[in-house]
PDB file of N, CA and C in Angstrom:
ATOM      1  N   UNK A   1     -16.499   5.692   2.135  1.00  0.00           N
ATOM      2  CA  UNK A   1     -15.084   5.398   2.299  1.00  0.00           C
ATOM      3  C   UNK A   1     -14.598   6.004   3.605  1.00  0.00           C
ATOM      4  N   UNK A   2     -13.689   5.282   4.248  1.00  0.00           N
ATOM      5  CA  UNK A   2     -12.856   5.961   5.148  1.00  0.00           C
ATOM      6  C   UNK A   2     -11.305   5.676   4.952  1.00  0.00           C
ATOM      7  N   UNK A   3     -10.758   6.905   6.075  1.00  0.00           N
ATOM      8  CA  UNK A   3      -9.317   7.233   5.848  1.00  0.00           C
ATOM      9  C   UNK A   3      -8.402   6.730   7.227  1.00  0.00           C
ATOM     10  N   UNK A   4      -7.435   6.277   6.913  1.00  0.00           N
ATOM     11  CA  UNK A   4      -6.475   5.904   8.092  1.00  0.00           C
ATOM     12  C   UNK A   4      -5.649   6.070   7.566  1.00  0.00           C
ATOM     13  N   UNK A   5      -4.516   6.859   8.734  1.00  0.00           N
ATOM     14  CA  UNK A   5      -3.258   6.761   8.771  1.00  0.00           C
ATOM     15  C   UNK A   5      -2.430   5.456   8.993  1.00  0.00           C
ATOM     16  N   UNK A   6      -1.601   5.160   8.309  1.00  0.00           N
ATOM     17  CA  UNK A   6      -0.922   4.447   9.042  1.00  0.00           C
ATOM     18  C   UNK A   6       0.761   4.450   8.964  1.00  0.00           C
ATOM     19  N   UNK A   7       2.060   4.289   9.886  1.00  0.00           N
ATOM     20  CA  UNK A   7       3.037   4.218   9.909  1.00  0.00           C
ATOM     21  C   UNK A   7       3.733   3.008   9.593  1.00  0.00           C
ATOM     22  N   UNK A   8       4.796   3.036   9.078  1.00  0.00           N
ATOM     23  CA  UNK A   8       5.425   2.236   8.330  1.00  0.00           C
ATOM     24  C   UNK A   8       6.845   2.496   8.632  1.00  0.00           C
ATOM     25  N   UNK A   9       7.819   1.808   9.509  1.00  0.00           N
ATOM     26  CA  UNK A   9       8.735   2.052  10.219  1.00  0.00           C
ATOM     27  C   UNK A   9       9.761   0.356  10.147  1.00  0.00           C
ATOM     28  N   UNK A  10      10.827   0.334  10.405  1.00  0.00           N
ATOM     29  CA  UNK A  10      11.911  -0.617  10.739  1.00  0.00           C
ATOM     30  C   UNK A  10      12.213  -0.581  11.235  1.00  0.00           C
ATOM     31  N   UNK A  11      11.947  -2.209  12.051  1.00  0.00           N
ATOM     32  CA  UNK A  11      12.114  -3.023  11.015  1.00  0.00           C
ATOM     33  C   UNK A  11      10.821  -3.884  11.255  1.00  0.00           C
ATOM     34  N   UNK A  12       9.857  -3.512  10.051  1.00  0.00           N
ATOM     35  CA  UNK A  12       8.415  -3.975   9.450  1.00  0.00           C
ATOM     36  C   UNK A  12       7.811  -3.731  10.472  1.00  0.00           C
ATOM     37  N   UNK A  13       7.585  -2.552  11.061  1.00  0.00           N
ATOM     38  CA  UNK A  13       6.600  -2.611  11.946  1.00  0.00           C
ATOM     39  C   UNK A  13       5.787  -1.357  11.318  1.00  0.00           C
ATOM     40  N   UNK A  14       4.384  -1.679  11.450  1.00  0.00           N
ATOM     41  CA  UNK A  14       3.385  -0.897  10.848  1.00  0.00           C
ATOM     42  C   UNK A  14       2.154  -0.585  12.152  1.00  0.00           C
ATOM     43  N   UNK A  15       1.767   0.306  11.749  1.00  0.00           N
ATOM     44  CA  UNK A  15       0.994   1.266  13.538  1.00  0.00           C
ATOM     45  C   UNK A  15      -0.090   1.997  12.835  1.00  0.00           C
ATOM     46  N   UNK A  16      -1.321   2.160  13.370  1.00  0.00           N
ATOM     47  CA  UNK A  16      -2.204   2.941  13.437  1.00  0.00           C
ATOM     48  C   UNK A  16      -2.783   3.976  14.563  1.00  0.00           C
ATOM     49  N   UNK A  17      -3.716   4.858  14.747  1.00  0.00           N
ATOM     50  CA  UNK A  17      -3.927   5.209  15.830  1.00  0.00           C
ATOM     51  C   UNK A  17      -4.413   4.383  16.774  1.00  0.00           C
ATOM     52  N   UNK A  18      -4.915   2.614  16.129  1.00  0.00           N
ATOM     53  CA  UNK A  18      -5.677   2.131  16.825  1.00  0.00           C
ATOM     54  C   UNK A  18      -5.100   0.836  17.216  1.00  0.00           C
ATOM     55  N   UNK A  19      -4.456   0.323  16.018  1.00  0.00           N
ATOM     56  CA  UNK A  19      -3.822  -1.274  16.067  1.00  0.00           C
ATOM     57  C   UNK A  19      -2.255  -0.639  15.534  1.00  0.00           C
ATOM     58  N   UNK A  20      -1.419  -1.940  15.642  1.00  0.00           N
ATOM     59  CA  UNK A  20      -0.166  -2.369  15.405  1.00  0.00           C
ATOM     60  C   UNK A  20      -0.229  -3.881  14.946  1.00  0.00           C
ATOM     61  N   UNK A  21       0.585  -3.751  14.092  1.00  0.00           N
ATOM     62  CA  UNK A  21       0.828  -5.046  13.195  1.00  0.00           C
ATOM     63  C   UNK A  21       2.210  -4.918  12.123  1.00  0.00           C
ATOM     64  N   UNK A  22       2.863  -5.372  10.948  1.00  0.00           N
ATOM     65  CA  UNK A  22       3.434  -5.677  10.709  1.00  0.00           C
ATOM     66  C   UNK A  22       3.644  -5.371   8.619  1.00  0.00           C
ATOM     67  N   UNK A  23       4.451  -4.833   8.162  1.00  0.00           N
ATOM     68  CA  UNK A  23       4.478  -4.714   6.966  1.00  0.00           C
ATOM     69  C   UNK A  23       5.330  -5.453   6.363  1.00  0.00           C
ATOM     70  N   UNK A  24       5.846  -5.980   5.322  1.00  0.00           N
ATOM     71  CA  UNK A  24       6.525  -6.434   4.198  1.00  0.00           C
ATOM     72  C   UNK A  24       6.644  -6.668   2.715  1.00  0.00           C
ATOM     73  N   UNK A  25       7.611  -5.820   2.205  1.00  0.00           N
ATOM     74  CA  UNK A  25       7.543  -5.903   1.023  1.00  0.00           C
ATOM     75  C   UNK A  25       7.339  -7.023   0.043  1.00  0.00           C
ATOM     76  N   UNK A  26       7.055  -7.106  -0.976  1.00  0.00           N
ATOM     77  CA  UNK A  26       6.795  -8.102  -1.639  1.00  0.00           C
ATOM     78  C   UNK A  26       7.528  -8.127  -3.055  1.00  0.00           C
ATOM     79  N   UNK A  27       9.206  -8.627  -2.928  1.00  0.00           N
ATOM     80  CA  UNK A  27       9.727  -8.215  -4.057  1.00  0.00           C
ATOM     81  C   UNK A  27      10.236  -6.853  -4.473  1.00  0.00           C
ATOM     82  N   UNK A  28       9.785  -6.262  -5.129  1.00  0.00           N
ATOM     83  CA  UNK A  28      10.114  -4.811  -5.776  1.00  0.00           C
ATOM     84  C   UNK A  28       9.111  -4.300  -6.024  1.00  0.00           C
ATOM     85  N   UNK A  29       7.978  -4.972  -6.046  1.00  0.00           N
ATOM     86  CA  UNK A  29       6.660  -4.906  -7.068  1.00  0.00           C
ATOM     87  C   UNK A  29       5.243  -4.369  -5.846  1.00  0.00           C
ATOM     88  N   UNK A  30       5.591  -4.518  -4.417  1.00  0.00           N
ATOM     89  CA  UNK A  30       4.340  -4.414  -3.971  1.00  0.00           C
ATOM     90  C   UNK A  30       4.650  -4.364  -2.165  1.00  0.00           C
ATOM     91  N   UNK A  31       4.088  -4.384  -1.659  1.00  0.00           N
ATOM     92  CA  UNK A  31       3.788  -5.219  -0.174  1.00  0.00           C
ATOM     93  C   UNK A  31       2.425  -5.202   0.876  1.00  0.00           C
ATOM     94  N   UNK A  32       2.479  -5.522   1.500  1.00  0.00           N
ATOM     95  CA  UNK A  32       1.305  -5.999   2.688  1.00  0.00           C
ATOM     96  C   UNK A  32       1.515  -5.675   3.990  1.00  0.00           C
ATOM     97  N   UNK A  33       0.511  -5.887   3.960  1.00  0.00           N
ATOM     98  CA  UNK A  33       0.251  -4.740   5.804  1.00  0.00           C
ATOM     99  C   UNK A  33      -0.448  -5.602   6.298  1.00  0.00           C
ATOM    100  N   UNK A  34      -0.460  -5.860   7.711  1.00  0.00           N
ATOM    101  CA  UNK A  34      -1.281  -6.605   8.884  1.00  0.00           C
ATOM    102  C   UNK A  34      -1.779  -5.458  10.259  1.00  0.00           C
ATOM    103  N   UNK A  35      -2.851  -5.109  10.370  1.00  0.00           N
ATOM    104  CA  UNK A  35      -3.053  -4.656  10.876  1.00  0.00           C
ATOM    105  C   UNK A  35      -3.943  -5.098  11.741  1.00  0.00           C
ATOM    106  N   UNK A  36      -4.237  -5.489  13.018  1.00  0.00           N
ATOM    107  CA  UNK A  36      -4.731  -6.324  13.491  1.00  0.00           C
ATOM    108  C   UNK A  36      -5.231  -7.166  12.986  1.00  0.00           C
ATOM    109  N   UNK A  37      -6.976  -7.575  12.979  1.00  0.00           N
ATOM    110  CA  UNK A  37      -7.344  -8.679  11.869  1.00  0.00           C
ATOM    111  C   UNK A  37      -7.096  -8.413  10.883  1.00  0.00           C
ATOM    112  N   UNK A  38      -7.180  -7.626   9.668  1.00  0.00           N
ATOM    113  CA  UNK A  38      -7.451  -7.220   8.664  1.00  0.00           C
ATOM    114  C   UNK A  38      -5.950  -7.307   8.052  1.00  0.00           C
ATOM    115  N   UNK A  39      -5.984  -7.727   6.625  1.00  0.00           N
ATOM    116  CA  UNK A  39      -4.502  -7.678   5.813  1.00  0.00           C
ATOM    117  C   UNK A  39      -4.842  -7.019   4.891  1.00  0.00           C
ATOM    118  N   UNK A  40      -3.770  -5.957   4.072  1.00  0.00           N
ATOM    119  CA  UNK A  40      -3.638  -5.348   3.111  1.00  0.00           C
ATOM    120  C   UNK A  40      -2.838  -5.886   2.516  1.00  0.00           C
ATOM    121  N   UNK A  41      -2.974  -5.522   0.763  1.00  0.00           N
ATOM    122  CA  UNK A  41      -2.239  -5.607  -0.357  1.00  0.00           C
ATOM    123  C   UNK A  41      -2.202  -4.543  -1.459  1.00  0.00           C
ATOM    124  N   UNK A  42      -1.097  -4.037  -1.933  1.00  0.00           N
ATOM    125  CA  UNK A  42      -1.098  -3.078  -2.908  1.00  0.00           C
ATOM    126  C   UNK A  42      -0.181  -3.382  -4.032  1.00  0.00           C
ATOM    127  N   UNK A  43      -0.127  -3.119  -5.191  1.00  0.00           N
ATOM    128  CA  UNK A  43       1.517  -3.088  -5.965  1.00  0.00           C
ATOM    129  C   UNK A  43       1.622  -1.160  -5.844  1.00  0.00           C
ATOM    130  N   UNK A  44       2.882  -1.484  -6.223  1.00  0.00           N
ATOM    131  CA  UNK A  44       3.537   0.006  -5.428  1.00  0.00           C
ATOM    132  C   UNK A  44       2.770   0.855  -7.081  1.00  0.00           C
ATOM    133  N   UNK A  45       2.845   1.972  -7.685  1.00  0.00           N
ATOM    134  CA  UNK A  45       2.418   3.024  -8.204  1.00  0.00           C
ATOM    135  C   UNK A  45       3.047   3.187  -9.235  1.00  0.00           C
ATOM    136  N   UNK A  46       2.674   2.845 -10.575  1.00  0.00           N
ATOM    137  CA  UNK A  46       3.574   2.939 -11.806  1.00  0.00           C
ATOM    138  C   UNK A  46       2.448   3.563 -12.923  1.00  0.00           C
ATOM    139  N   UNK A  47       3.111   3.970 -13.898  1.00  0.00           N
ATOM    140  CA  UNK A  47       2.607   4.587 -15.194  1.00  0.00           C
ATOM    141  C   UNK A  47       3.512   3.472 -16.227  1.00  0.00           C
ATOM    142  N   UNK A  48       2.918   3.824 -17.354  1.00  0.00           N
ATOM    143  CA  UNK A  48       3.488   2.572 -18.504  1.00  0.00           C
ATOM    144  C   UNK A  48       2.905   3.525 -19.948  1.00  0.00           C
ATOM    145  N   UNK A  49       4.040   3.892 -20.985  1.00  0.00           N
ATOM    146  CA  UNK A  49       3.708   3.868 -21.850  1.00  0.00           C
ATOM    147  C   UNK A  49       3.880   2.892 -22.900  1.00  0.00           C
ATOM    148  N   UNK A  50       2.548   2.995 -23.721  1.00  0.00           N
ATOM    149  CA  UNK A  50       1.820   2.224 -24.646  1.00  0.00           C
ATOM    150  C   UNK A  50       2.679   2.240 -26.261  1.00  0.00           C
ATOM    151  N   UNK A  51       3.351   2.084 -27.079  1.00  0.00           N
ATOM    152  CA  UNK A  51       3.137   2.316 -28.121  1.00  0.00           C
ATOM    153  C   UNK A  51       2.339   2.004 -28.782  1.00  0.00           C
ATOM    154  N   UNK A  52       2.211   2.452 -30.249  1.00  0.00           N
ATOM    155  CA  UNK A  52       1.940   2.515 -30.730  1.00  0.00           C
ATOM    156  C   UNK A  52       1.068   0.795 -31.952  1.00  0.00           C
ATOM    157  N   UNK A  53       1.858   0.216 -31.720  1.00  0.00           N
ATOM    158  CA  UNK A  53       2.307  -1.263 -31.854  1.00  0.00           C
ATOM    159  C   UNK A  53       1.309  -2.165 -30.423  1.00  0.00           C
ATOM    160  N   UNK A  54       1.163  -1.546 -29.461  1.00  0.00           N
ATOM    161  CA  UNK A  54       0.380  -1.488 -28.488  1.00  0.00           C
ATOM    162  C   UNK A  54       1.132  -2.776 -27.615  1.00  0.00           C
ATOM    163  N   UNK A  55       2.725  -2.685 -27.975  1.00  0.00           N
ATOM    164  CA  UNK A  55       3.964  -2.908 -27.183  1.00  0.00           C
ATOM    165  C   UNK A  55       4.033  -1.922 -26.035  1.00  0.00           C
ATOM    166  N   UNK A  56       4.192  -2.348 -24.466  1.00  0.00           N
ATOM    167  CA  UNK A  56       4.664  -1.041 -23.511  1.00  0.00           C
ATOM    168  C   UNK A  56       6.319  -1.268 -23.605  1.00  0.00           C
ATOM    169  N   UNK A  57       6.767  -0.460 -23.409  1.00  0.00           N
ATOM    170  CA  UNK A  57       8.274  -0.005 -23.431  1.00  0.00           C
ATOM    171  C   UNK A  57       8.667   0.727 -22.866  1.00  0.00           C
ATOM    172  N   UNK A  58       8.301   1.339 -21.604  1.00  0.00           N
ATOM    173  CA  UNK A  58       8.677   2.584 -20.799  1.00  0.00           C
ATOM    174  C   UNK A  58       7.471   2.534 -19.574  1.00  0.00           C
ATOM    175  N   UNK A  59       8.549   2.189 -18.420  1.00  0.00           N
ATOM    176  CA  UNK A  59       7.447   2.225 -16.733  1.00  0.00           C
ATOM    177  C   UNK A  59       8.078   3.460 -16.289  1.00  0.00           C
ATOM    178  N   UNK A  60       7.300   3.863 -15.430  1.00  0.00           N
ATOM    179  CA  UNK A  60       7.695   5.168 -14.318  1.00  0.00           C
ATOM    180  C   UNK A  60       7.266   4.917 -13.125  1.00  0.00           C
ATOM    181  N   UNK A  61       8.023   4.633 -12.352  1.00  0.00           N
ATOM    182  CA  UNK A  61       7.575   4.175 -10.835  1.00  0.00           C
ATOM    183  C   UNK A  61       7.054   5.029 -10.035  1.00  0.00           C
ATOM    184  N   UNK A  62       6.168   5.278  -9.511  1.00  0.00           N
ATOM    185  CA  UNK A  62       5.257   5.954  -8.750  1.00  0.00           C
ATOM    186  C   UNK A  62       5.386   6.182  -6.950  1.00  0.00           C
ATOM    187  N   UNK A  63       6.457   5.573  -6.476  1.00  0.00           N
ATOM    188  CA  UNK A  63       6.693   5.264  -5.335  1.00  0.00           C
ATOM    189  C   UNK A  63       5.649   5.749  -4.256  1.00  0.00           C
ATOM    190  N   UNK A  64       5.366   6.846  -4.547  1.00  0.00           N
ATOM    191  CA  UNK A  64       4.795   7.931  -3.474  1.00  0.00           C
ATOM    192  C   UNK A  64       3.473   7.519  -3.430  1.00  0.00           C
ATOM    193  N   UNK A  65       2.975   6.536  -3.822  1.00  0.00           N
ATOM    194  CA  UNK A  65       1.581   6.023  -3.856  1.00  0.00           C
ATOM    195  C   UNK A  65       1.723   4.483  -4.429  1.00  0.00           C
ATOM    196  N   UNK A  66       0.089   3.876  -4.300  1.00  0.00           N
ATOM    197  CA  UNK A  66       0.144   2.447  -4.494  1.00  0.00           C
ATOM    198  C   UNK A  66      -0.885   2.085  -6.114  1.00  0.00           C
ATOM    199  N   UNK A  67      -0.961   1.179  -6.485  1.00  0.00           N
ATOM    200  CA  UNK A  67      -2.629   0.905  -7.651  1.00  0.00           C
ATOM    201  C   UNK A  67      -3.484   0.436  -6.804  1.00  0.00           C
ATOM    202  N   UNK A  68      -4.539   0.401  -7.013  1.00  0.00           N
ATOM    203  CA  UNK A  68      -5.786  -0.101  -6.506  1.00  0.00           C
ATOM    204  C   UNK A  68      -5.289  -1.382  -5.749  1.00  0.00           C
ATOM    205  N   UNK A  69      -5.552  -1.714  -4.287  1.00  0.00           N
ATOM    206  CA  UNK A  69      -5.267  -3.111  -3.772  1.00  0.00           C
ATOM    207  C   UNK A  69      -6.602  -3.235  -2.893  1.00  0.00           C
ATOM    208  N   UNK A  70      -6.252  -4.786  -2.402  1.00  0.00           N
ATOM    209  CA  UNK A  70      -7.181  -5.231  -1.628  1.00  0.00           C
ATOM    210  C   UNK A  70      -6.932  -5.330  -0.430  1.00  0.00           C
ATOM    211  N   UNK A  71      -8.055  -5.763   0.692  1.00  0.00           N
ATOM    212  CA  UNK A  71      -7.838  -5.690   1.809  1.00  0.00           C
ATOM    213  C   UNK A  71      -8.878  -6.764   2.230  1.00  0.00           C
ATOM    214  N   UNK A  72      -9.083  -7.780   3.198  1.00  0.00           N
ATOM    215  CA  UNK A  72      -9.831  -8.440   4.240  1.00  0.00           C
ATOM    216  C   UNK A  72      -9.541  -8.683   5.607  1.00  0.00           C
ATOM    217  N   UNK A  73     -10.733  -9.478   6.320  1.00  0.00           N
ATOM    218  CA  UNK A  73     -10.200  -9.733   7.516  1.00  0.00           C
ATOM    219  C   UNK A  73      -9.744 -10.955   7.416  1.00  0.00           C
ATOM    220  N   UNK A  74      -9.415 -11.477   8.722  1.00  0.00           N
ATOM    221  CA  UNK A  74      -8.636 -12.955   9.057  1.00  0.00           C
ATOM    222  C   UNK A  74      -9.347 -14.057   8.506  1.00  0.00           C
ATOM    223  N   UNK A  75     -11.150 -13.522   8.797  1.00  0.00           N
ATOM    224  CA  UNK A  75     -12.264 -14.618   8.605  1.00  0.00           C
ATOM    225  C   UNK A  75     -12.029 -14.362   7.246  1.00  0.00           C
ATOM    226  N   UNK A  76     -12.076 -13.748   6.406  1.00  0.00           N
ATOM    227  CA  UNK A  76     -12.425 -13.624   4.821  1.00  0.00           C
ATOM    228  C   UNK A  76     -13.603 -13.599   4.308  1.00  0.00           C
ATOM    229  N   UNK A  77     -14.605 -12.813   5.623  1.00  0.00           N
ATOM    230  CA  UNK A  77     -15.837 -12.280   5.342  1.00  0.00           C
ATOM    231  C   UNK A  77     -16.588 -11.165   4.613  1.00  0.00           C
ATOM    232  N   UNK A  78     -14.893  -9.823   5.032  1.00  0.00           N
ATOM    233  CA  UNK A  78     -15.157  -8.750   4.951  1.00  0.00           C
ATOM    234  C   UNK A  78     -13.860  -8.533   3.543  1.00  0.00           C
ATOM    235  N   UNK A  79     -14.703  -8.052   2.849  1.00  0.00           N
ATOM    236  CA  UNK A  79     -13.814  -7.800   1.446  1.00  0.00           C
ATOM    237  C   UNK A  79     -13.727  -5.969   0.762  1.00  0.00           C
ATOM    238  N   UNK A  80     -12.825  -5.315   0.500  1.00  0.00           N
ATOM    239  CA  UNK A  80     -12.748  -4.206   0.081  1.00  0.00           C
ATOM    240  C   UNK A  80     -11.389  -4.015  -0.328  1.00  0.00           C
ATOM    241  N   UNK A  81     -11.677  -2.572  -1.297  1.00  0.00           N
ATOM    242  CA  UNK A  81     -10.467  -2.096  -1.902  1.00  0.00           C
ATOM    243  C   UNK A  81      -9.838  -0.716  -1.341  1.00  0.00           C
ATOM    244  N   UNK A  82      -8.849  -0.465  -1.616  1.00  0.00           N
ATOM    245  CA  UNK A  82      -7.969   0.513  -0.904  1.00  0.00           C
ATOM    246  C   UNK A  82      -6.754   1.046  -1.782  1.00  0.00           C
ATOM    247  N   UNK A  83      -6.613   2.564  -1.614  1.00  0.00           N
ATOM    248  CA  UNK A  83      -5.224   2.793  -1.788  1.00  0.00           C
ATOM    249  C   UNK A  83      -4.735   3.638  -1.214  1.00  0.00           C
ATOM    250  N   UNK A  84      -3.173   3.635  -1.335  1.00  0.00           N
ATOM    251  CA  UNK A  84      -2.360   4.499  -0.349  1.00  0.00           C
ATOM    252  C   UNK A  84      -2.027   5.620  -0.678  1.00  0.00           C
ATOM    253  N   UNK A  85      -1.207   6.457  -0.405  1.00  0.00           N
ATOM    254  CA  UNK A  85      -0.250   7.397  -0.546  1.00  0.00           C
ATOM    255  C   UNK A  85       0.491   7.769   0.512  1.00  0.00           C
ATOM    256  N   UNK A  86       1.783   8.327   0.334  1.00  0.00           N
ATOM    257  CA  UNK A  86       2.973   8.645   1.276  1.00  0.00           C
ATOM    258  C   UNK A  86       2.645  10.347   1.305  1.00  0.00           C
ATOM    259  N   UNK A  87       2.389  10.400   2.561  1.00  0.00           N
ATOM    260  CA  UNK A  87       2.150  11.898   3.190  1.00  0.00           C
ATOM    261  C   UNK A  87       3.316  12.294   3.777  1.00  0.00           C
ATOM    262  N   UNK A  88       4.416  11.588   4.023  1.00  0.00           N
ATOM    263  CA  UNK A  88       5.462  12.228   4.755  1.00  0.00           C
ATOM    264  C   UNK A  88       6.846  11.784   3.778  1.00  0.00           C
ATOM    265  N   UNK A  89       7.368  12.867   3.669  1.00  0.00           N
ATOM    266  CA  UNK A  89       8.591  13.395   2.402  1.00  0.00           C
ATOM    267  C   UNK A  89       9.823  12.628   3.080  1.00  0.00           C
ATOM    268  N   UNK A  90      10.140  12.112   4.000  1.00  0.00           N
ATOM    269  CA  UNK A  90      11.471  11.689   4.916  1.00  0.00           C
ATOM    270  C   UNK A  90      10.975   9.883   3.931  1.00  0.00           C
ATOM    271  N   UNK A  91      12.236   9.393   4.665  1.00  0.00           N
ATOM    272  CA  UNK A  91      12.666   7.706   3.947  1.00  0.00           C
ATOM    273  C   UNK A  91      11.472   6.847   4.519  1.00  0.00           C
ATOM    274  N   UNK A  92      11.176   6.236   3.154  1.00  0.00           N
ATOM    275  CA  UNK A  92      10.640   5.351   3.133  1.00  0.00           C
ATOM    276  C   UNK A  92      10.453   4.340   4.745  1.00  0.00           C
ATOM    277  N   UNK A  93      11.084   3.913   4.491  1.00  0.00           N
ATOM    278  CA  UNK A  93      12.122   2.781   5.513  1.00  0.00           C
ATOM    279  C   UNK A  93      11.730   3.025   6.705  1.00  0.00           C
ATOM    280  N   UNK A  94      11.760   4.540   7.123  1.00  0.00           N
ATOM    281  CA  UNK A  94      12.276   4.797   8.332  1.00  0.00           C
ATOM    282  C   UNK A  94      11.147   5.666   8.871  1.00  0.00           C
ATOM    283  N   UNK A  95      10.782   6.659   8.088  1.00  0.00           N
ATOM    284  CA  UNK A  95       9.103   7.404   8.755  1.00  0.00           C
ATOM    285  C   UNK A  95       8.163   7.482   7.873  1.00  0.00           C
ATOM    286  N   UNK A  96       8.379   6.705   6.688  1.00  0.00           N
ATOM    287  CA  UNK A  96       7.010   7.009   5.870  1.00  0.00           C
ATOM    288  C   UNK A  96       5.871   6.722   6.236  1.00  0.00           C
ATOM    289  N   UNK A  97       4.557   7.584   6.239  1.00  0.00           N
ATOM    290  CA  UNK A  97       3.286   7.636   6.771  1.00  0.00           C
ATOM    291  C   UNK A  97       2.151   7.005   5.168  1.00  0.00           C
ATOM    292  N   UNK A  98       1.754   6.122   5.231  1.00  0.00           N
ATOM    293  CA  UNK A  98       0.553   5.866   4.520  1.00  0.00           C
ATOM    294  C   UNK A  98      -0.752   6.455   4.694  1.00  0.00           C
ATOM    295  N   UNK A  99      -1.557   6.455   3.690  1.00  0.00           N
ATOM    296  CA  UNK A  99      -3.086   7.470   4.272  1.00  0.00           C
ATOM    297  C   UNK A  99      -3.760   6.165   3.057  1.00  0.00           C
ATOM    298  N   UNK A 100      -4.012   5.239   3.692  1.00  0.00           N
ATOM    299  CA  UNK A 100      -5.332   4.297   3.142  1.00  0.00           C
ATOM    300  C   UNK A 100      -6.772   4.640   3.127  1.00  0.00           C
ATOM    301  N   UNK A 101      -7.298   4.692   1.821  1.00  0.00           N
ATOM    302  CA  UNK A 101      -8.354   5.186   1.968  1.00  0.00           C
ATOM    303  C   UNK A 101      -9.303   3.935   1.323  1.00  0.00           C
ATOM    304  N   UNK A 102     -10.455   3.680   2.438  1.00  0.00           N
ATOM    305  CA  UNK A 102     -10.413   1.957   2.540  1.00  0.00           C
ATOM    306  C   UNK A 102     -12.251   2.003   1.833  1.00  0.00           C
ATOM    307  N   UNK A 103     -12.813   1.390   0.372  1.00  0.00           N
ATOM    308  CA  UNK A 103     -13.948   1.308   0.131  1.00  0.00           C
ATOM    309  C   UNK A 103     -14.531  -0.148   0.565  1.00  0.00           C
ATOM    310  N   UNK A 104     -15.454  -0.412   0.715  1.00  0.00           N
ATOM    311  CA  UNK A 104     -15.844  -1.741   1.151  1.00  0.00           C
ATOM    312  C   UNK A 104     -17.128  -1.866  -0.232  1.00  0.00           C
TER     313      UNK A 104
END
C-alpha cells in the first residue's frame, strides 16, 4: 500500500504533491476526486446500529473519514481500493487535507 496526501479546497479543487485535479461531492452520501489520470470514489464514514429485529434505526456519520472506495485510471486498466481520512481539524470546505491510503 501507499499513502498520499491530498488537499481538498474551494471551489473543488483537489492537489497533491504531484498532480492537481478536481473534487465533488456526491449528494450527502459520498464524493470523487480526479487526480490526474486516476479517479477516486468513497461514501463519506458512517456506523449503523442493528437491532435486534435486524431493522437498522440509528446512523452516526463519520465525517472525519471515508468506507472502503475505489479508485482507477482513465484507461480502466488499473483497479484498486482506498480510504481516506481528514488529518487537518479546520473546515472541511476550505483546508481539509485527505491521507488516501491506496491498495491495488
Amino acid at each position: 500500500s501507499s499513502k498520499m496526501d491530498v488537499r481538498l479546497t474551494s471551489p473543488k479543487v483537489a492537489t497533491s504533491a504531484t498532480q492537481k485535479g478536481w473534487w465533488s461531492m456526491i449528494y450527502d452520501e459520498g464524493f470523487e476526486v480526479h487526480l490526474g489520470e486516476t479517479k477516486f470514489f468513497a461514501f463519506s464514514g458512517f456506523d449503523e446500529s442493528v437491532e435486534a429485529d435486524g431493522r437498522i434505526e440509528n446512523y452516526r456519520s463519520r465525517c472525519h473519514e471515508t468506507q472502503v472506495g475505489w479508485y482507477h485510471d482513465t484507461a480502466q486498466d488499473k483497479w484498486g481500493c482506498w480510504v481516506g481520512t481528514k488529518t487537518d481539524s479546520s473546515s472541511m470546505i476550505q483546508t481539509s487535507i485527505k491521507r488516501m491510503e491506496i491498495t491495488s
